[in-house]
Protein backbone atom coordinates (compact mmCIF):
# COMPACT_ATOMS: atom_id res chain seq x y z
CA UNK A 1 150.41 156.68 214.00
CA UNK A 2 153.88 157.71 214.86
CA UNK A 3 153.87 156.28 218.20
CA UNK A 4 152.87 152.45 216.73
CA UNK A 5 155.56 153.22 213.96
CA UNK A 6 158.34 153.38 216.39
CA UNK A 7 157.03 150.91 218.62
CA UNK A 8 157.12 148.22 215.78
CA UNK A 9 160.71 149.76 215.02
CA UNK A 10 161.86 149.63 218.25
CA UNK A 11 160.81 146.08 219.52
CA UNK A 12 160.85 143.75 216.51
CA UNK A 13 164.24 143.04 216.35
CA UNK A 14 163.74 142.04 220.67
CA UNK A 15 160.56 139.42 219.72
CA UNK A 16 163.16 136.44 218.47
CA UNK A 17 162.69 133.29 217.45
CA UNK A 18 159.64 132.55 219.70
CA UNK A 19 158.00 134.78 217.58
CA UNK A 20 159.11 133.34 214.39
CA UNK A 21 156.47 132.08 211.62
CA UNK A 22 157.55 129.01 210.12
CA UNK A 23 156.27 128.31 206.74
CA UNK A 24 154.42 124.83 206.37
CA UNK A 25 151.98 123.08 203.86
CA UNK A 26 149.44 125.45 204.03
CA UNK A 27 151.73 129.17 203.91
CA UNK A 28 151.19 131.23 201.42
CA UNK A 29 155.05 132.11 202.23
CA UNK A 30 158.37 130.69 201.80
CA UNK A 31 160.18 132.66 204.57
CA UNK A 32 160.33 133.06 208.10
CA UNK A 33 158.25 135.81 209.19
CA UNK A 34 157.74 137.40 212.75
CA UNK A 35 153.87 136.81 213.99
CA UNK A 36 151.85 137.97 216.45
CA UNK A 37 152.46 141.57 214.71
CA UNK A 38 148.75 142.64 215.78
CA UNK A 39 150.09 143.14 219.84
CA UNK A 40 151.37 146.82 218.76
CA UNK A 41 147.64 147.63 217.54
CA UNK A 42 146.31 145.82 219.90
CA UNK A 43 148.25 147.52 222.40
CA UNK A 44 147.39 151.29 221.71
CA UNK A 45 144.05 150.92 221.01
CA UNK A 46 143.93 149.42 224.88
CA UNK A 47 145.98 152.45 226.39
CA UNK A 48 143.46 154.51 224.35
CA UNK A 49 140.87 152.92 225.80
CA UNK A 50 141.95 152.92 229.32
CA UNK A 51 142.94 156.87 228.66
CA UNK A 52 139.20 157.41 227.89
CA UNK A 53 137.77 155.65 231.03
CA UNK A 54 139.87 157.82 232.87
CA UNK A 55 138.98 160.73 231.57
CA UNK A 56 135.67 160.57 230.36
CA UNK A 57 134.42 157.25 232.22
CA UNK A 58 132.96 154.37 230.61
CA UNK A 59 131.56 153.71 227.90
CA UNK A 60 130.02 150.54 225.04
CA UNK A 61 133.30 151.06 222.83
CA UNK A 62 135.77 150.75 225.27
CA UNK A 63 134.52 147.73 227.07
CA UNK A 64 134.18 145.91 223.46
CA UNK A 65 138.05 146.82 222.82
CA UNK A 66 138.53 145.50 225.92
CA UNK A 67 136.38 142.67 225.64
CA UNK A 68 138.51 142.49 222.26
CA UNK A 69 141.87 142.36 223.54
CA UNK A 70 141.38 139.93 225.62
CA UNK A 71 140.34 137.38 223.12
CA UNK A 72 143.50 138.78 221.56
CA UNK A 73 145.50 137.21 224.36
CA UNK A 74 144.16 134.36 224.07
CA UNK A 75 145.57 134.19 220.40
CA UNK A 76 148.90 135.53 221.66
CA UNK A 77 149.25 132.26 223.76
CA UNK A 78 148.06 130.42 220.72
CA UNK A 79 150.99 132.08 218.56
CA UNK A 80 153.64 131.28 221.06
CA UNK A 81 152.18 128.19 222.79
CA UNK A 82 149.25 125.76 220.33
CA UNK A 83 145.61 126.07 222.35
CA UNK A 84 143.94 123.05 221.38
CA UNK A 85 140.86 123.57 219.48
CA UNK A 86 137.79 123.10 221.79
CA UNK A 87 139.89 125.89 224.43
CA UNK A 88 140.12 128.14 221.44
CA UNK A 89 136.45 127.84 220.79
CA UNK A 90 135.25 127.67 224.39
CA UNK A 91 137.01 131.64 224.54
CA UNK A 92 135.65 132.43 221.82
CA UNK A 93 131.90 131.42 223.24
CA UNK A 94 132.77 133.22 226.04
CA UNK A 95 133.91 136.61 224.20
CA UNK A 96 131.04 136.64 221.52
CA UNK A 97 128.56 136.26 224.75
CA UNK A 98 130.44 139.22 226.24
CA UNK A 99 130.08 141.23 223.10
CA UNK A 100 126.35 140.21 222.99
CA UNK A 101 125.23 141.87 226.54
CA UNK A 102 127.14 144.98 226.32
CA UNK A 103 123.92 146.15 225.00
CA UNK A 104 121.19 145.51 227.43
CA UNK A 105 118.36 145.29 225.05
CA UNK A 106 119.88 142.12 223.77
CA UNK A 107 119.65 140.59 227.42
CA UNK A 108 116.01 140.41 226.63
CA UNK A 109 116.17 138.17 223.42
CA UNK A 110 114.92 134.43 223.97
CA UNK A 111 117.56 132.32 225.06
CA UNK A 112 117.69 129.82 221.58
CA UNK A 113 118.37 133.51 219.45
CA UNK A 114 121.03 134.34 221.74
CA UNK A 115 122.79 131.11 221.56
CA UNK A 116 122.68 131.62 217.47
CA UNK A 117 124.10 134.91 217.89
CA UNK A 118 126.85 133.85 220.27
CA UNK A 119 127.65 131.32 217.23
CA UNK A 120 127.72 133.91 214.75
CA UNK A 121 130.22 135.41 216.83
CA UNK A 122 132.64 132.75 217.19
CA UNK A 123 131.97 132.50 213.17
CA UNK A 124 132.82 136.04 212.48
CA UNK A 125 135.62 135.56 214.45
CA UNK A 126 137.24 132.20 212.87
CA UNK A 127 136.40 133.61 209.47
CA UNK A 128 138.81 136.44 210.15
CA UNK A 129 141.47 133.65 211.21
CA UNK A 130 140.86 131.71 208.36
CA UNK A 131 141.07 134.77 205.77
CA UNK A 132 144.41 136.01 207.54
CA UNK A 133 146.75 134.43 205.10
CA UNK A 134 148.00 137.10 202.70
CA UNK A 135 150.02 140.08 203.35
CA UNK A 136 147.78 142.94 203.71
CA UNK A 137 144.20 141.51 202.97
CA UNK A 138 142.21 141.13 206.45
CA UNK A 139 144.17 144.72 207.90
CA UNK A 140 143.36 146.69 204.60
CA UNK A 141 139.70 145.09 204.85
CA UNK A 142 139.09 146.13 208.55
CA UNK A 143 140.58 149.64 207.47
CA UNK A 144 138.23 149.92 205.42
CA UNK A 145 134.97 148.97 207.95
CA UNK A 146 136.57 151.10 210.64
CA UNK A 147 136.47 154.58 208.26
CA UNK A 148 132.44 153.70 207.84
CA UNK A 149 132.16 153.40 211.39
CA UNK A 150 133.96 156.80 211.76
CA UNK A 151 131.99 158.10 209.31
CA UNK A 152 128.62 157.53 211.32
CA UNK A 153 130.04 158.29 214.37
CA UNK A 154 132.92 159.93 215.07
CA UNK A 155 135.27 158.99 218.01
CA UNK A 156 139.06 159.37 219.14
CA UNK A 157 139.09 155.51 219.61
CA UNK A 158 138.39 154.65 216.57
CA UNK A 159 140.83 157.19 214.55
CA UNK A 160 143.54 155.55 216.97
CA UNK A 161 142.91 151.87 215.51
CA UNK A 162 142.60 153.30 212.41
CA UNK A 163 145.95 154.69 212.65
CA UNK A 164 147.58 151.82 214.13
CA UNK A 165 145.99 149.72 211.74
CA UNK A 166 147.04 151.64 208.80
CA UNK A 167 151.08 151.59 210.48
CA UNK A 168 150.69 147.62 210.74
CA UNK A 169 149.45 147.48 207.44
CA UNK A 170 153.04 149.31 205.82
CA UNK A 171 154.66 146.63 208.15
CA UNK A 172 152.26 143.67 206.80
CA UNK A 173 151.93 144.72 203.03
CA UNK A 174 154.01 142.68 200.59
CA UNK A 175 156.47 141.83 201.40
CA UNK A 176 155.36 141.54 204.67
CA UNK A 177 157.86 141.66 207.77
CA UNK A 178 155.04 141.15 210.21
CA UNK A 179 152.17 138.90 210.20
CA UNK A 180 149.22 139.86 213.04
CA UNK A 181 149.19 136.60 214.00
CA UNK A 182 145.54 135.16 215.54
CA UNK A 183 146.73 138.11 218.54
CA UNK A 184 145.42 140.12 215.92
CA UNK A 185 143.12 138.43 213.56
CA UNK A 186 141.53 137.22 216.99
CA UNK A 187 141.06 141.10 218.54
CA UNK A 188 140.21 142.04 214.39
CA UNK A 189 136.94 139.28 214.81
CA UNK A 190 136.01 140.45 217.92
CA UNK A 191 135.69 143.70 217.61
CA UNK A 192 133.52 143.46 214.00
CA UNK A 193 131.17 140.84 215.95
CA UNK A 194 130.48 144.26 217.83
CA UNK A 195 130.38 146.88 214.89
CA UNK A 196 127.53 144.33 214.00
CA UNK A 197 125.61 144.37 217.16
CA UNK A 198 126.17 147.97 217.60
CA UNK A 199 123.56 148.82 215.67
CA UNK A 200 120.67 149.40 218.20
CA UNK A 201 117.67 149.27 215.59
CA UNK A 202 118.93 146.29 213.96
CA UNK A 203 119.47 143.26 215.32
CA UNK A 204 122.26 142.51 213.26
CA UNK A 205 123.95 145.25 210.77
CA UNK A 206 123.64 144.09 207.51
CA UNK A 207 125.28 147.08 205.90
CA UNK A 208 128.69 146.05 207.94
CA UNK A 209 128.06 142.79 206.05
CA UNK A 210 127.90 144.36 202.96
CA UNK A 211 131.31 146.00 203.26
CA UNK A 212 132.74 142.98 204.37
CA UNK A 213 131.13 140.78 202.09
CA UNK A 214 134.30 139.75 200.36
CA UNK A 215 135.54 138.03 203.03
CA UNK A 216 132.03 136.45 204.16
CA UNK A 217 132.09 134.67 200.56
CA UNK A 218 135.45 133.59 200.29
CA UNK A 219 134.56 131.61 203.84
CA UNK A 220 131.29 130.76 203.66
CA UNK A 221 131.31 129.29 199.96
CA UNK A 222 134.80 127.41 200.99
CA UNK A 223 133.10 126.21 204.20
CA UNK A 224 130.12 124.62 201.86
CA UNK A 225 132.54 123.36 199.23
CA UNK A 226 134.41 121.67 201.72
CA UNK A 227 130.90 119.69 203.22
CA UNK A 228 129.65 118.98 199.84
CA UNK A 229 133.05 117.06 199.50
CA UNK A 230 132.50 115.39 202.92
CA UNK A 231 136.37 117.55 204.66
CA UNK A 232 136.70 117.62 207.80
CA UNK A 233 136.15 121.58 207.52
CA UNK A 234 138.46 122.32 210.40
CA UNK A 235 141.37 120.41 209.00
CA UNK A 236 143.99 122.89 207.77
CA UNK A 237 144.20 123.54 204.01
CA UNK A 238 144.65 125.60 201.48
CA UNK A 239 141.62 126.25 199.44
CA UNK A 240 140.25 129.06 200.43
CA UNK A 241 139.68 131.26 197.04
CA UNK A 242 142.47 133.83 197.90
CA UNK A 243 144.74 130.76 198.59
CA UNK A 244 144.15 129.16 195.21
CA UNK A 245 144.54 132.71 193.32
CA UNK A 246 148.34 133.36 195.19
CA UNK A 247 149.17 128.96 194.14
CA UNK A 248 147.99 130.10 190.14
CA UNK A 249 150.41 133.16 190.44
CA UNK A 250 148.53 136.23 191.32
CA UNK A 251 150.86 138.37 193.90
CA UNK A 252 150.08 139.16 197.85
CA UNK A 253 149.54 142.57 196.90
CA UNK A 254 147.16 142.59 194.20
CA UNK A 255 144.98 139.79 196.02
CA UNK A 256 144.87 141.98 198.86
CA UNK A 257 143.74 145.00 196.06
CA UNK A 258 141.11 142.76 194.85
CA UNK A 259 139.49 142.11 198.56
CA UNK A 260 140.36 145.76 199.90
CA UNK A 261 138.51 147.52 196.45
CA UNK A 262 135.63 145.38 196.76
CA UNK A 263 135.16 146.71 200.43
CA UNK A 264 135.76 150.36 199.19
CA UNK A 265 133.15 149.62 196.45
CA UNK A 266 130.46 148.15 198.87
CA UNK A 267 131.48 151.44 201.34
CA UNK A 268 131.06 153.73 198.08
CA UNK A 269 127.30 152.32 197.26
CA UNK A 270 126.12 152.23 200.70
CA UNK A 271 126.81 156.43 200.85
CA UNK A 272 125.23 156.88 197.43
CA UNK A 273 121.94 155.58 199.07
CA UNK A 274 120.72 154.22 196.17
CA UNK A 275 119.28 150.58 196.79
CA UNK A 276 119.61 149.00 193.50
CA UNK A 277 123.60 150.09 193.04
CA UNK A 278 123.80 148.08 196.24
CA UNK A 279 122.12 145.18 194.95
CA UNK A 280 124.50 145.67 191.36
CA UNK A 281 127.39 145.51 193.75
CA UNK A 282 126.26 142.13 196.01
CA UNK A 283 125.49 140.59 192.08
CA UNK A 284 128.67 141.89 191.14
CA UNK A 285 130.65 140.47 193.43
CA UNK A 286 129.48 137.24 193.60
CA UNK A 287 129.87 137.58 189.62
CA UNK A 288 133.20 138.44 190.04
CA UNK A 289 134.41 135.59 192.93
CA UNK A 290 132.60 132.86 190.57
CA UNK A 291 134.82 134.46 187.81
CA UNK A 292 138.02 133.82 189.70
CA UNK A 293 137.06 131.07 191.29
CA UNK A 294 136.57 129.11 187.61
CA UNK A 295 138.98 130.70 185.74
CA UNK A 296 142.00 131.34 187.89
């Protein structure tokens, strides 16, 4: 924690105006901001990493942060330099197939599920691009996902993102002085493609896509909204839901509460164990989004 505070301290003043974010039609900001912000997290949680190996050797979690950060760079050279689109996705194929055989009993699957999976990982990952527009929201969110997976299994790793995260996030909240920046949306993606993999009995964790089911609607229903209207869905704009609530006046900070308390909700019912408070919650939310979504 303290370490990632005075590493943001010290060096953001040195990043300059390569690192500047300028606002443009689709911002939800009307100042210059410094981005690629999610290199400090980023950053530890590698050293962390690479600490472990040493120490302890190997192991699933650290080759998925690693795995992680590199897609990470990749967005790093995308916040300094513009990758064109098909490079961007063409890592991304590559990183969600790395995330996939870290465990060997998905090596086994036929080869038409595993190209669907390595799909859903380069859709987990854009989603968490695409929702990285307000101060706070997609950090907060991943907070959030990253106490569950402490909860289930405890592990030094994870506490350090978690503290990193939670430093970035006084840095990102509004008003925001730091943006992640697809550096860190990018490593963000990544890494939940694993959390959902991780699960060994499942082929896909669908209580990880219950906590982050805020951010899987916002997307998903924008996505469909978009090819009912015949958009070129990966044109830039600005109508993702949180978008449209921040251009009718609702603050950073309180969309980001919105988002961040629905993912503390859906954490809260999944530890009551009590199946039809989960369900109340999914209807709830969706409730709730179509609410906002026609009204505001």
């Amino acid at each position: 924690f303290f370490i990632n505070n005075f590493l943001i301290k010290s060096f953001t003043s040195y990043m300059g105006k390569i690192f500047l974010a300028i606002p443009n039609s689709r911002s939800s900001h009307n100042s210059k901001k410094l981005k690629a912000g999610g290199i400090f997290f980023v950053s530890i949680s590698l050293i962390v990493s690479l600490t472990t190996v040493s120490l302890y050797g190997i192991n699933k979690l650290s080759i998925a942060l690693f795995i992680s950060s590199l897609m990470a760079i990749i967005g790093l050279i995308d916040d300094l330099i513009y990758v064109r689109s098909y490079k961007r996705y063409l890592f991304q194929i590559l990183i969600s197939a790395s995330i996939i055989f870290i465990n060997e009993s998905y090596i086994n699957l036929s080869v038409p599920l595993i190209i669907l999976l390595i799909i859903f990982g380069t859709a987990i990952i854009n989603i968490t691009n695409f929702m990285d527009g307000i101060d706070g929201l997609v950090a907060g969110c991943f907070i959030v996902l990253l106490i569950f997976n402490l909860i289930n299994s405890f592990n030094y790793q994870i506490i350090t993102l978690i503290s990193s995260m939670l430093v970035f996030l006084k840095w990102n909240w509004c008003p925001s002085k730091l943006f992640m920046g697809d550096c860190g949306s990018n490593f963000i993606g990544s890494f939940i493609f694993y959390l959902l993999l991780s699960n060994e009995s499942k082929l896909i964790d669908p209580l990880i896509l219950l906590i982050m089911l805020p951010l899987i609607l916002d997307s998903s229903t924008c996505i469909l909204r978009r090819l009912l209207n015949k958009e070129n869905i990966f044109k830039a704009h600005k109508k993702h839901l949180y978008q449209r609530l921040y251009q009718n006046g609702i603050s950073h900070s309180n969309i980001s509460i919105i988002y961040i308390s629905a993912c503390l909700l859906n954490l809260f019912s999944i530890y009551l164990r009590y199946q039809p408070l989960v369900i109340f919650m999914i209807f709830l939310q969706i409730s709730f989004g179509y609410y906002l979504d026609k009204y505001f």
